[in-house]
Protein backbone atom coordinates (compact mmCIF):
# COMPACT_ATOMS: atom_id res chain seq x y z
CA UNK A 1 66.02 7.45 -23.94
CA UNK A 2 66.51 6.18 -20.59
CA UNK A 3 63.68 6.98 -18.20
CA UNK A 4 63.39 5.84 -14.73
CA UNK A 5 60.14 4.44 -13.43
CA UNK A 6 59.84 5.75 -10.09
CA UNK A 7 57.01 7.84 -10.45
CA UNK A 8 55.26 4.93 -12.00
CA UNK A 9 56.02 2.71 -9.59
CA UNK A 10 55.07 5.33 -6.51
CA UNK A 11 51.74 5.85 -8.31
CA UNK A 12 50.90 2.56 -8.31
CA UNK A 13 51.98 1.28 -5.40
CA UNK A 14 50.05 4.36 -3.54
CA UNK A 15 46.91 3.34 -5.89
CA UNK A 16 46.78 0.22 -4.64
CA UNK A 17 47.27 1.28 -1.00
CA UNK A 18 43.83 2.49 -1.40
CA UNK A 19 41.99 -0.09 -3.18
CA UNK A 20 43.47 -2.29 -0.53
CA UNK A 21 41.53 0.68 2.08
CA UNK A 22 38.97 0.54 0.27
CA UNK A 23 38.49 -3.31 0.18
CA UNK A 24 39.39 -3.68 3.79
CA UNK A 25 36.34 -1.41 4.83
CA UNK A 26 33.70 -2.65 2.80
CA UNK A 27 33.89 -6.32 4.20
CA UNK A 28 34.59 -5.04 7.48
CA UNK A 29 31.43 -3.51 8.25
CA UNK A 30 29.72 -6.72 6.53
CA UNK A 31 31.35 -9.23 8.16
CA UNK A 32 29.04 -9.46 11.31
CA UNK A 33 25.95 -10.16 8.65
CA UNK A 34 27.72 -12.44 6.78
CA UNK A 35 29.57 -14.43 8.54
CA UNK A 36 28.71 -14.05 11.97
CA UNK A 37 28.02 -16.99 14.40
CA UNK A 38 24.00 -16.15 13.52
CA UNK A 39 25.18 -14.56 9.67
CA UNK A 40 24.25 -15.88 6.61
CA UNK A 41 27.52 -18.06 6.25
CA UNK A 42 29.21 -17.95 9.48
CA UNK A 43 32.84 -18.34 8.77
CA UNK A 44 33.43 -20.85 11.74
CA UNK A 45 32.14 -23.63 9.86
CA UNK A 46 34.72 -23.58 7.91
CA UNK A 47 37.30 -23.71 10.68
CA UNK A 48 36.62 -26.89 12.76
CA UNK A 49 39.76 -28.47 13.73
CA UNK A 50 38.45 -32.36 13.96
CA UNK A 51 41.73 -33.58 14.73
CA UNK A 52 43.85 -32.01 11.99
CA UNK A 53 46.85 -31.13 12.62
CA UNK A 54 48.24 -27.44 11.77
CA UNK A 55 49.74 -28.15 8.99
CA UNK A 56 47.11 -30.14 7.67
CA UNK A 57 44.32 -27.24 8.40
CA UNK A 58 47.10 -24.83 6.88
CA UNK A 59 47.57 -27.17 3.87
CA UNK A 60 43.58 -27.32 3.36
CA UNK A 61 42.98 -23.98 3.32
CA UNK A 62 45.30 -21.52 3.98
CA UNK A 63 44.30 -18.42 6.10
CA UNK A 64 45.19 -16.66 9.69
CA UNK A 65 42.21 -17.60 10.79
CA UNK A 66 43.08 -20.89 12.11
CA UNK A 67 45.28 -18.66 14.81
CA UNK A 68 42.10 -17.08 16.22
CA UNK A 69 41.11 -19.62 18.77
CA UNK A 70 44.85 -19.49 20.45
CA UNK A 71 44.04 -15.57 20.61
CA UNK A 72 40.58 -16.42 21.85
CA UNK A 73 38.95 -15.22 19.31
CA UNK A 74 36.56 -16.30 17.35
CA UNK A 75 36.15 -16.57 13.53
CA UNK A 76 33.71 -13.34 13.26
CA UNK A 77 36.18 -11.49 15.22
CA UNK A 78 39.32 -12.82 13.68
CA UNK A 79 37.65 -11.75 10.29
CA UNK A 80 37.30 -8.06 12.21
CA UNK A 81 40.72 -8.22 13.45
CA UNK A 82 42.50 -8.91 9.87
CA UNK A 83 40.20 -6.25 8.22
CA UNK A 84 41.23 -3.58 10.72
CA UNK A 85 44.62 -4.47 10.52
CA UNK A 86 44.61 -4.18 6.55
CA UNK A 87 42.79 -0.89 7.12
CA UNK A 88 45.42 0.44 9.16
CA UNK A 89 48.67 -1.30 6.94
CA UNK A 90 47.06 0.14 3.75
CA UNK A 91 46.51 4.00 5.70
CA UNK A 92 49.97 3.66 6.24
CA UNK A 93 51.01 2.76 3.14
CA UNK A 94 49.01 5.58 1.77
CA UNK A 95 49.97 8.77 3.60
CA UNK A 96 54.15 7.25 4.19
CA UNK A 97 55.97 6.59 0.94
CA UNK A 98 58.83 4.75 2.77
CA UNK A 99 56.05 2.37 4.61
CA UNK A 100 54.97 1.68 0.62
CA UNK A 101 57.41 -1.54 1.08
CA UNK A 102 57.45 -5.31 0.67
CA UNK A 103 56.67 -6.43 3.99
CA UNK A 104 53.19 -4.02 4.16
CA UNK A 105 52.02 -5.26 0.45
CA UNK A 106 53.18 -9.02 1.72
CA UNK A 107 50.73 -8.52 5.08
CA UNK A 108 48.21 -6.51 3.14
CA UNK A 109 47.99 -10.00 0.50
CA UNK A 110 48.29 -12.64 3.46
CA UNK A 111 45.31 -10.56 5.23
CA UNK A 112 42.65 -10.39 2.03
CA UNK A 113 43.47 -13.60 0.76
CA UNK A 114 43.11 -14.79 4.57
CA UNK A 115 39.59 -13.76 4.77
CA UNK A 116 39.53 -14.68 1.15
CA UNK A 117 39.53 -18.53 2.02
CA UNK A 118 36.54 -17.92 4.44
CA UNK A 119 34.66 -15.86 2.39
CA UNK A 120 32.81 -18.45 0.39
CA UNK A 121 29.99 -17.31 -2.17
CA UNK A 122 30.61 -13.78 -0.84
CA UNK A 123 33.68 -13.21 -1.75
CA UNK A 124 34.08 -15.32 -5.03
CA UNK A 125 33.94 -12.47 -7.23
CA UNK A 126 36.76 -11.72 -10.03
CA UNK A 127 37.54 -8.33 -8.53
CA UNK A 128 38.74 -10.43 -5.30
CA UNK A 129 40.64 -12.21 -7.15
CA UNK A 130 42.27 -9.85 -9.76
CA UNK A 131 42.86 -7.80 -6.15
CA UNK A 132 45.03 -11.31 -5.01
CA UNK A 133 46.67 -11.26 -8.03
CA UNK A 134 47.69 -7.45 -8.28
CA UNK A 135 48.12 -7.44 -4.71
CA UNK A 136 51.05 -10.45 -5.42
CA UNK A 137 52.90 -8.05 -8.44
CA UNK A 138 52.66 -5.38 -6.24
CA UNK A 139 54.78 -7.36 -3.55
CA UNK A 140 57.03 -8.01 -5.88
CA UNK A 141 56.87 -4.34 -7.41
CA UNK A 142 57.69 -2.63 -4.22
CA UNK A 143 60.75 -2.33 -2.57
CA UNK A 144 62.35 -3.92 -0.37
CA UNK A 145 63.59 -0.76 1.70
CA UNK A 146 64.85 -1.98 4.91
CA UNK A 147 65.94 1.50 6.21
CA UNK A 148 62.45 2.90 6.28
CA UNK A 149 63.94 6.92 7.09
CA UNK A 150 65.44 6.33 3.16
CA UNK A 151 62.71 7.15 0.15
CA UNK A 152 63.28 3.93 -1.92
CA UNK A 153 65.80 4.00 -4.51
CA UNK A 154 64.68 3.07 -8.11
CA UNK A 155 66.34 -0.43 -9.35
CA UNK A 156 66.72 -1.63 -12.68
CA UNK A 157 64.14 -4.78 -12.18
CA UNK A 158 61.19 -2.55 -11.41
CA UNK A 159 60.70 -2.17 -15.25
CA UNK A 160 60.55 -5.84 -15.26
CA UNK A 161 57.54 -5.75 -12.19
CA UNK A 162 55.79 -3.24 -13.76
CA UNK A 163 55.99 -5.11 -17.03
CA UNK A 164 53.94 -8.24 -14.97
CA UNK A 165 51.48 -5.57 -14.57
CA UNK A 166 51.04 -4.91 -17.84
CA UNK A 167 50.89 -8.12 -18.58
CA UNK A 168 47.69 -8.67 -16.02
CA UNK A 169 45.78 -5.71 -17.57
CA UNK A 170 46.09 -7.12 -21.02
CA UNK A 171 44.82 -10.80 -20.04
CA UNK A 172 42.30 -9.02 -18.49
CA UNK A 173 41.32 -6.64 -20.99
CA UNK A 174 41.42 -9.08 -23.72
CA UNK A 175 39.58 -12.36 -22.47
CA UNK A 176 36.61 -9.71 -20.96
CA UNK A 177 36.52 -8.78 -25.00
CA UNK A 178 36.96 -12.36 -25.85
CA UNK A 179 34.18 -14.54 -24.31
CA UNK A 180 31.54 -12.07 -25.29
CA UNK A 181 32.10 -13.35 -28.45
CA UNK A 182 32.75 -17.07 -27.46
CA UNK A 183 29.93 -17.23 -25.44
CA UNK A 184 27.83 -16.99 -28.33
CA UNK A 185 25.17 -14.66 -26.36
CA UNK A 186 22.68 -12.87 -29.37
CA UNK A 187 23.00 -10.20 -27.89
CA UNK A 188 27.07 -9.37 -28.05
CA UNK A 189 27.04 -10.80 -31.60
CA UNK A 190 23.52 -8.88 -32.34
CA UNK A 191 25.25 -5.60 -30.91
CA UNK A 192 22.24 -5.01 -28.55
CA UNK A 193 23.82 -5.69 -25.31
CA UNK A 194 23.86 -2.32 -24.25
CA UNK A 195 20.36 -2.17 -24.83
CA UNK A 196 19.39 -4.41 -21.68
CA UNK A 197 22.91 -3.43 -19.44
CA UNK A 198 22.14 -0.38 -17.77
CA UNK A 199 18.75 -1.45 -16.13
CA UNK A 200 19.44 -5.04 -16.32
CA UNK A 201 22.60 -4.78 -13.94
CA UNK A 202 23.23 -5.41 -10.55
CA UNK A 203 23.50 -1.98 -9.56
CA UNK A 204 22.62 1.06 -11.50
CA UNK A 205 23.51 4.59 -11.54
CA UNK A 206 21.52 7.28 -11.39
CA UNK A 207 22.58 8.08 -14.95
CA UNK A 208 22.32 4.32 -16.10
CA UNK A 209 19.03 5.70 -16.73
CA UNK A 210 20.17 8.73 -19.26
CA UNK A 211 22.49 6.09 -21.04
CA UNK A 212 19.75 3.61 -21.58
CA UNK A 213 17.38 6.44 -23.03
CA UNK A 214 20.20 7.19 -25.98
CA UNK A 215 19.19 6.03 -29.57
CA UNK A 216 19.81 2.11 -30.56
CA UNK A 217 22.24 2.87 -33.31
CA UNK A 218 24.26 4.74 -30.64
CA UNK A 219 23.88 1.61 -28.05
CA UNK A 220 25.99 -0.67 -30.91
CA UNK A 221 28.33 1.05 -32.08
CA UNK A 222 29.36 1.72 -27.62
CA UNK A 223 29.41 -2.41 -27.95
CA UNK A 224 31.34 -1.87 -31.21
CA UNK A 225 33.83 0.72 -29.64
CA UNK A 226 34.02 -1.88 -26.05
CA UNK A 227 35.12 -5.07 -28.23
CA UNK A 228 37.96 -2.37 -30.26
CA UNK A 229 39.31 -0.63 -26.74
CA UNK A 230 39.08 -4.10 -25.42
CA UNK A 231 40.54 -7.12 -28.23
CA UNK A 232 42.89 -4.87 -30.63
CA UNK A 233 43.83 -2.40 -28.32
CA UNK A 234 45.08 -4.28 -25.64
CA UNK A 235 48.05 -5.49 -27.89
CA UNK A 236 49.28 -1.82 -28.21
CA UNK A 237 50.14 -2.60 -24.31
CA UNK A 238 53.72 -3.77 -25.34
CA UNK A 239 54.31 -1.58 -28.53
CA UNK A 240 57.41 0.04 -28.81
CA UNK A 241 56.19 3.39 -29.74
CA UNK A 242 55.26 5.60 -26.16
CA UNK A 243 52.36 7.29 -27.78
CA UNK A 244 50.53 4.50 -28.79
CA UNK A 245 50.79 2.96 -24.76
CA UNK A 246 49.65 6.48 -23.97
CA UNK A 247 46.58 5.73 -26.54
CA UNK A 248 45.88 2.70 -24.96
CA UNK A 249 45.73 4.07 -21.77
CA UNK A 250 43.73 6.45 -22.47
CA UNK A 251 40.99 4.27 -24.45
CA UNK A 252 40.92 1.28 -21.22
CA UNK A 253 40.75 4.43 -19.18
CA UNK A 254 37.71 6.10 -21.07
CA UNK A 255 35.92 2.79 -20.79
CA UNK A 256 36.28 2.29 -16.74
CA UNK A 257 35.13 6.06 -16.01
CA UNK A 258 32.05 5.01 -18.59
CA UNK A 259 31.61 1.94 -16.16
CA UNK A 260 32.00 3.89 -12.90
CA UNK A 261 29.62 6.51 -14.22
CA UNK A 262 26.65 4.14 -15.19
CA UNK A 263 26.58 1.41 -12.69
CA UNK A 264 28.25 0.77 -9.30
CA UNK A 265 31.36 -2.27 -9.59
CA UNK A 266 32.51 -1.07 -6.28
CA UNK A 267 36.26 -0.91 -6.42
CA UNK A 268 36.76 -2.86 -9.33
CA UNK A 269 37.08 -0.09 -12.18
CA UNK A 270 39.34 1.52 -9.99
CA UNK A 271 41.92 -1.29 -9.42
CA UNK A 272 41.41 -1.87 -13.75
CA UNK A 273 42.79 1.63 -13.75
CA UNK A 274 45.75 1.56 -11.50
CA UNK A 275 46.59 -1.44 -13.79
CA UNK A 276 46.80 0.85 -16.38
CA UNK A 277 49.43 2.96 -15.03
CA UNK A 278 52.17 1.15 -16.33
CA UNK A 279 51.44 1.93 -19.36
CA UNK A 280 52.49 5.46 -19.22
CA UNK A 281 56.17 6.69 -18.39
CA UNK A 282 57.37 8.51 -15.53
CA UNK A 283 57.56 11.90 -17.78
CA UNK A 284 53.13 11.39 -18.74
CA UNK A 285 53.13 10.31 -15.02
CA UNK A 286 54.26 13.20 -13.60
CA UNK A 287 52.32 15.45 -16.03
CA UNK A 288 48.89 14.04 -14.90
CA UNK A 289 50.48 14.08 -11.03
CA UNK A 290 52.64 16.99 -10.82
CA UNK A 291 53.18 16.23 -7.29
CA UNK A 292 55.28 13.44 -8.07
CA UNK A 293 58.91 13.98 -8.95
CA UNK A 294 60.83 11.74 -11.24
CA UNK A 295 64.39 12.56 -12.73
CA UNK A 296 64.23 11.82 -16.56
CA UNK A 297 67.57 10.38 -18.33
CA UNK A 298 67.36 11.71 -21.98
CA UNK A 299 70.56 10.32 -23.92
CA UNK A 300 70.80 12.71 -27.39
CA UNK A 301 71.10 10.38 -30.15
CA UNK A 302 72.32 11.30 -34.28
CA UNK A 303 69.38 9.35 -34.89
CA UNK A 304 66.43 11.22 -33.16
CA UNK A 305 65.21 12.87 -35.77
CA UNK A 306 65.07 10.01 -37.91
CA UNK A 307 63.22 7.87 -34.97
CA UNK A 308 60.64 10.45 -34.63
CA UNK A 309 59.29 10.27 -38.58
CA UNK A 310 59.66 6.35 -38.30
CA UNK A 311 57.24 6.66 -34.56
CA UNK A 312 54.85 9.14 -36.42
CA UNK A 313 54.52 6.79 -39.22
CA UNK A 314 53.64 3.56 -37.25
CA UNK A 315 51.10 5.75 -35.17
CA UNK A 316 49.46 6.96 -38.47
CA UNK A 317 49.27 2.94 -39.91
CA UNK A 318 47.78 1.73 -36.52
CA UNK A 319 45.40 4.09 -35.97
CA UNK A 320 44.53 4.26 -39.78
CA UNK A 321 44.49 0.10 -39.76
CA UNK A 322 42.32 0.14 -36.13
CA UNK A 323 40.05 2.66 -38.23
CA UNK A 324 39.94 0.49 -41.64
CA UNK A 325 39.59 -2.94 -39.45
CA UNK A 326 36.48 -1.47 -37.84
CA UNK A 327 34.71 -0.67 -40.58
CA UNK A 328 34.97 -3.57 -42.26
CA UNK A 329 34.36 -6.18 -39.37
CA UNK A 330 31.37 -4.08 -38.58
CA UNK A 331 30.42 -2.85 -41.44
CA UNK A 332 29.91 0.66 -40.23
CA UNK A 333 28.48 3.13 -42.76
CA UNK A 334 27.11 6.53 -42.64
CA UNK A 335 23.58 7.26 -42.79
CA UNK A 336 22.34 10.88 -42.31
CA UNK A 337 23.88 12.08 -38.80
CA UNK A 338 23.48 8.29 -37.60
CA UNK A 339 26.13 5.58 -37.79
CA UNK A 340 25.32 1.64 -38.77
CA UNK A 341 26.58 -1.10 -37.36
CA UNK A 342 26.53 -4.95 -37.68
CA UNK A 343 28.64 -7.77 -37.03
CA UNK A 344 30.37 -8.67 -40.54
CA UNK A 345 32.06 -12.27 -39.64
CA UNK A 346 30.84 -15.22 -38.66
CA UNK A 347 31.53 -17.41 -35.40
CA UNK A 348 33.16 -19.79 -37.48
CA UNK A 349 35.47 -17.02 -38.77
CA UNK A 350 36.13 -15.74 -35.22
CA UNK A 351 37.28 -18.76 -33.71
CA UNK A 352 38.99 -19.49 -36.32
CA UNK A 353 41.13 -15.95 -35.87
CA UNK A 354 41.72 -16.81 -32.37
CA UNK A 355 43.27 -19.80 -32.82
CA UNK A 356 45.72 -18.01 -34.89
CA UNK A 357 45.76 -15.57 -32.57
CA UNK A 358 46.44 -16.63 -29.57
CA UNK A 359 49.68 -17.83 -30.38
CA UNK A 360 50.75 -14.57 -31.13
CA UNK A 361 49.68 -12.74 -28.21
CA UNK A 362 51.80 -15.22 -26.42
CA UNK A 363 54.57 -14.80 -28.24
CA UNK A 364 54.53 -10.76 -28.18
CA UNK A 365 54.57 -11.89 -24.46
CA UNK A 366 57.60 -13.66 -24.60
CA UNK A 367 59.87 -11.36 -26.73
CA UNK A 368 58.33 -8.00 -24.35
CA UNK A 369 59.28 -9.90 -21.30
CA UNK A 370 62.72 -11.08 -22.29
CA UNK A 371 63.17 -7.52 -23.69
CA UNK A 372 62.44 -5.97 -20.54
CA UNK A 373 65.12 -8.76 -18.37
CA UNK A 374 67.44 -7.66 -20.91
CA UNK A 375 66.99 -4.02 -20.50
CA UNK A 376 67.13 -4.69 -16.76
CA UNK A 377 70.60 -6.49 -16.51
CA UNK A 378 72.25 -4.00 -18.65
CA UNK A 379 71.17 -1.46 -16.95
CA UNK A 380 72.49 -3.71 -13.91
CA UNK A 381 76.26 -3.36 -15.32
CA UNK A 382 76.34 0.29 -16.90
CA UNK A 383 75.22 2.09 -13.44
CA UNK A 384 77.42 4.39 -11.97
CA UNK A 385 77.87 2.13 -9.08
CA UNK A 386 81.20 0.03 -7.92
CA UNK A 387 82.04 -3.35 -9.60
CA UNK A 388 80.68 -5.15 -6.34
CA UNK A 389 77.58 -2.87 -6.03
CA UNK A 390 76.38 -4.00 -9.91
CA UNK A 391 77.38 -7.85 -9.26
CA UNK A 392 74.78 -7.34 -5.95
CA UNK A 393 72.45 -5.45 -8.58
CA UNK A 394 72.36 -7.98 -11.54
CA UNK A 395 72.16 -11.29 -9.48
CA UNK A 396 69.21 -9.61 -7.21
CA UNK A 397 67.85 -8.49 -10.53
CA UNK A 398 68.97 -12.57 -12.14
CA UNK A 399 66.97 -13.82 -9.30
CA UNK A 400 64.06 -11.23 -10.14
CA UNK A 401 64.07 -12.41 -13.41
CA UNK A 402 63.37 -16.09 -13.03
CA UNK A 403 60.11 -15.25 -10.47
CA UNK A 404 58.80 -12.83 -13.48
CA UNK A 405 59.06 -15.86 -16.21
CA UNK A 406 57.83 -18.48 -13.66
CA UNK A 407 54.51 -15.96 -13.13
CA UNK A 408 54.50 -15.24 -16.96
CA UNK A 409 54.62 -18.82 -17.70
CA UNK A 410 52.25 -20.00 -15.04
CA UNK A 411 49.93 -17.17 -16.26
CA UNK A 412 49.43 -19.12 -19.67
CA UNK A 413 47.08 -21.27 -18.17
CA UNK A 414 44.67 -19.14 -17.83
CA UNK A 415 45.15 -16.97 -20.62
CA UNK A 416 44.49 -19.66 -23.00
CA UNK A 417 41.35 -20.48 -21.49
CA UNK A 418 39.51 -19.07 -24.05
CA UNK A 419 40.75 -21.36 -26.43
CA UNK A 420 40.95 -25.20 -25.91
CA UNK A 421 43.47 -25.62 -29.01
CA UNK A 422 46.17 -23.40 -27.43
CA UNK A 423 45.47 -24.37 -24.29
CA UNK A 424 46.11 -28.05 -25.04
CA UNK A 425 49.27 -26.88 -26.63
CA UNK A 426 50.84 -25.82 -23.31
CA UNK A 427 53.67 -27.81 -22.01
CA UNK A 428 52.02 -30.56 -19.77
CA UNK A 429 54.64 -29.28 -16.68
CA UNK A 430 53.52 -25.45 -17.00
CA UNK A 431 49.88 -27.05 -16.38
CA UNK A 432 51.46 -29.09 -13.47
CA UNK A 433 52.94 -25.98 -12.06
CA UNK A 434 50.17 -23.68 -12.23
CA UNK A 435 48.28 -26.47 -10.70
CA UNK A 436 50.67 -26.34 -7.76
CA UNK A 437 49.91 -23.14 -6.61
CA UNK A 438 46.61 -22.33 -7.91
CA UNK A 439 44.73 -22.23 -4.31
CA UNK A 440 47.36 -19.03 -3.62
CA UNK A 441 45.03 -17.38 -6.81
CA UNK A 442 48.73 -15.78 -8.09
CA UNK A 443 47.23 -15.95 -11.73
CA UNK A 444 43.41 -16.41 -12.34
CA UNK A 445 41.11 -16.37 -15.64
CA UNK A 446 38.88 -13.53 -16.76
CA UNK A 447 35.79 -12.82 -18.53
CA UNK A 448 33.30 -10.44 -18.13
CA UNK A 449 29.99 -9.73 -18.84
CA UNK A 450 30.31 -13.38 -20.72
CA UNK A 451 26.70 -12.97 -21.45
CA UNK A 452 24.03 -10.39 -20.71
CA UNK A 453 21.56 -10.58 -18.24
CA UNK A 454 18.04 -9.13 -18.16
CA UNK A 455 16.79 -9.86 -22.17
CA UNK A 456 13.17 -10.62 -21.16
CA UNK A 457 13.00 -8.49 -18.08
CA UNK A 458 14.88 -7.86 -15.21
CA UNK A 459 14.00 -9.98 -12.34
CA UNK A 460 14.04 -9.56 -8.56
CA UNK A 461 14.09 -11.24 -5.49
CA UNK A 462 11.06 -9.64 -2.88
CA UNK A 463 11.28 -10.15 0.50
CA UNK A 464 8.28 -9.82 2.32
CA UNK A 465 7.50 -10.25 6.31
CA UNK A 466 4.47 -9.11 8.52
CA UNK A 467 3.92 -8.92 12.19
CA UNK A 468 -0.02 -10.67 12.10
CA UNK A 469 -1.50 -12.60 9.00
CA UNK A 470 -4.39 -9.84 9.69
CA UNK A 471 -2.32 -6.80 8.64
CA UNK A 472 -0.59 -8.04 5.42
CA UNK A 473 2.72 -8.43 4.11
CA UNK A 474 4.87 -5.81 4.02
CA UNK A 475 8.07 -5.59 1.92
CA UNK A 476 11.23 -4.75 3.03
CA UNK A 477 13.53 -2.57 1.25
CA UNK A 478 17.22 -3.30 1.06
CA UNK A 479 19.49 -0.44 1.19
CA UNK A 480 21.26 -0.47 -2.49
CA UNK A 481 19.58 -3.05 -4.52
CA UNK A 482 16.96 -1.73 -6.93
CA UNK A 483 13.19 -2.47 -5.10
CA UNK A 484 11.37 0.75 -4.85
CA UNK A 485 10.73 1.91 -8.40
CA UNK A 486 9.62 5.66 -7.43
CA UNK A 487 13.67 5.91 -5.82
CA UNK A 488 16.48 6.15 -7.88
CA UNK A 489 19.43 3.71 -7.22
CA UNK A 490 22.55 5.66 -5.79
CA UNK A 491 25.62 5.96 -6.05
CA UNK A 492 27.78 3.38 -3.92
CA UNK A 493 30.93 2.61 -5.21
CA UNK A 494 33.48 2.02 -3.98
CA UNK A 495 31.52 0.11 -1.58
CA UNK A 496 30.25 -3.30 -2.81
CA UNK A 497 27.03 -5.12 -0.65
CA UNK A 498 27.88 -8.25 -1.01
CA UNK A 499 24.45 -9.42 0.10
CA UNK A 500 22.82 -7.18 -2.44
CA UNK A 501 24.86 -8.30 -5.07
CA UNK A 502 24.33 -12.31 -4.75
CA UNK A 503 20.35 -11.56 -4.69
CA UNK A 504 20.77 -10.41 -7.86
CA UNK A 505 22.66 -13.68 -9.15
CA UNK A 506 19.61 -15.17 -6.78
CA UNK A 507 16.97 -13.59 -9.42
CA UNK A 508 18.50 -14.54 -12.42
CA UNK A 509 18.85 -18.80 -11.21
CA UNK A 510 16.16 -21.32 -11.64
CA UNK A 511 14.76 -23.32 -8.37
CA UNK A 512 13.05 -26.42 -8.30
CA UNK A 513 10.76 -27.13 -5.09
């Protein structure tokens, strides 16, 4: 079956139109606070010129902002500028399909990752920087579309973009299940996390408090069901069998709703999930978004019957080996209407498995990648176009190609991360190279909730001011982070304050005086 991947493309390149809004307008209306000429971190600190030349400031740290003082701006206003310009790009992108291009996801990445290099403790987040990086596929997953009164025609290396996608989510996905484990935190491998995370987090829900009421045994076996939808899962992202990517989906999607429901990652869980959509097909596409219209290819084979037992029968031994796997490593049992849990290997066993595993995942990379660039440059020569037509097609797609394997490759530098011995296995030049272009943040690490927070209490930072020493102190309330205990903590996402959020890493540190 041939199936084109235009809906899947449309859907994600809309999606991330408006995490891209959604970004944009968060930091905008922050910007003044933060990095102001009187803000917490004013941005034109960072932006002296002492004698550099442009290329020099450029080559130091790479941003727009350095153009501001020839517009006669300055950096708080430059900051404004970009944001309102990536507000309106993004709108555009949003509501036009044919403005969905190149060009607007190549200025909507030079914008963010322009106020990115400013942004300092702010802005170091991983959701900024899994936004850089799925900002970059996206450039490379939209068109090019240079007559913008055409829709955008599919083309046989969009398989091949969307496949870097794929590739992001599960890197993701499986070093967030990973370091829980190698971080050696009592309370991952104790299967109490869950326990402390819904009050002890930055930013609750109002039902964070519901899900922290629900019985223990229930708490563990959520952290058992997090580390299955997040380490074995995550390898049915490049399984040959549709329904069990549709599985997948569906499991990394229940967890993100979960997230967005109990506490507030502003649009983090969001962007997770328009990673995800490359893991359907235009046909499951178009069934949960009716609105978009894809034409489906089906070629009729002698064999489809036969290819429809052998698909039912791997879905029944990986779902009945994900079942059997889980039991065992936690030792789950039944007792009365209440489910046990318990870790049931060792961290000695577990590193041990990801050496050997990690290996593997990188192969499965390799032979899914190379799959899909084969795929793509037949599909290159058996079009219905004219001889010069699919040389045009298969060198654009040749060309394609070799940026896909240089991200891929690059990308194992961070993947490995999580585990020195395969890490120090890497080819000393794919170091070098990712090296080269690691300030442009096209491939990052990830890990999180490494360890959890709040165990002996959750603390807070109080600020308190008063007009006369007579009258007392009086403390002031900030407008999302948890202070008042008789008000319950709202709901904010897809907004993120940034302030609010760093007092909270300000709680949990140490200070000497």
């Amino acid at each position: 079956m041939v199936v084109s991947t235009a809906a899947v493309r449309s859907s994600f390149l809309w999606c991330m139109s408006v995490i891209y809004l959604l970004a944009f307008s968060s930091l905008y209306v922050q910007i003044p606070g933060l990095y102001g000429s009187t803000g917490i971190l004013p941005a034109n600190r960072l932006l002296k010129l002492d004698g550099k030349t442009p290329h020099e400031r450029f080559s130091e740290r790479p941003t727009l902002l350095w153009l501001t003082p020839a517009l006669g701006l300055t950096a708080e206003h430059g900051m404004d500028l970009l944001c309102l310009a990536g507000m309106l790009i993004s709108l555009v992108a949003m509501v036009t399909e044919v403005m969905r291009d190149v060009p607007a996801f190549l200025m909507l990445w030079i914008l963010y990752f322009s106020v990115y290099q400013v942004g300092q403790t702010f802005l170091w987040f991983q959701w900024d920087i899994l936004l850089l990086e799925a900002g970059f596929l996206a450039v490379l997953a939209a068109p090019l579309n240079p007559m913008k009164w055409l829709p955008p025609s599919p083309l046989p290396h969009d398989n091949v973009a969307l496949w870097l996608v794929r590739w992001l989510l599960f890197r993701l996905m499986f070093a967030s299940g990973i370091v829980k484990l190698t971080s050696m935190c009592p309370t991952w491998w104790g299967l109490t996390a869950l326990n402390y995370h819904y009050e002890s987090q930055c930013i609750p829900t109002p039902l964070a408090w519901f899900a922290h009421q629900l019985p223990e045994w229930f708490q563990k076996l959520s952290v058992v069901a997090t580390y299955i939808i997040e380490i074995p899962i995550p390898l049915l992202f490049f399984a040959p069998v549709r329904s069990l990517r549709i599985f997948s989906f569906y499991a990394q999607a229940l967890l993100q709703v979960l997230i967005i429901l109990s506490g507030n990652y502003n649009f983090f869980n969001l962007l997770t999930l328009t990673l995800c959509l490359p893991l359907l097909d235009d046909k499951h596409v178009t069934y949960l978004f009716p609105w978009l219209q894809a034409k489906q290819v089906t070629e009729s084979t002698p064999w489809q019957r036969c290819r429809s037992v052998l698909t039912r029968g791997t879905e029944v031994l990986v779902y009945s080996g994900l079942f059997y796997w889980t039991c065992v490593l936690f030792k789950l049992r039944l007792t009365g209407f209440t489910v046990q849990s318990k870790v049931g290997f060792t961290s000695d066993q577990f590193h041990s498995a990801l050496t050997r595993v990690m290996p593997v995942t990188i192969w499965i990379g390799v032979g899914s990648l190379f799959y899909r660039i084969g795929s793509a440059l037949i599909r290159s020569f058996t079009g219905e176009d004219s001889l010069r037509r699919k040389v045009f097609t298969c060198i654009r797609c040749l060309l394609f190609s070799a940026v896909a394997v240089f991200v891929f490759t690059i990308s194992l530098v961070p993947h490995t991360v999580i585990d020195w011995q395969s890490n120090n296995n890497l080819w000393p030049i794919v170091k070098q190279w990712n090296q080269r272009v690691d300030k442009f943040q096209l491939v990052n690490s990830y890990g999180l909730f490494r360890r959890m927070t709040g165990v002996g209490g959750r603390p807070e930072v109080i600020v308190e001011g008063s007009n006369s020493l007579q009258l007392g102190w009086k403390e002031y309330d900030f407008l999302y982070k948890p202070g008042n205990v008789k008000v319950a903590p709202p709901f904010i996402a897809p907004h993120q304050p940034r302030l609010d959020w760093q007092l909270w890493f300000a709680a949990l540190g140490s200070y000497g005086h």
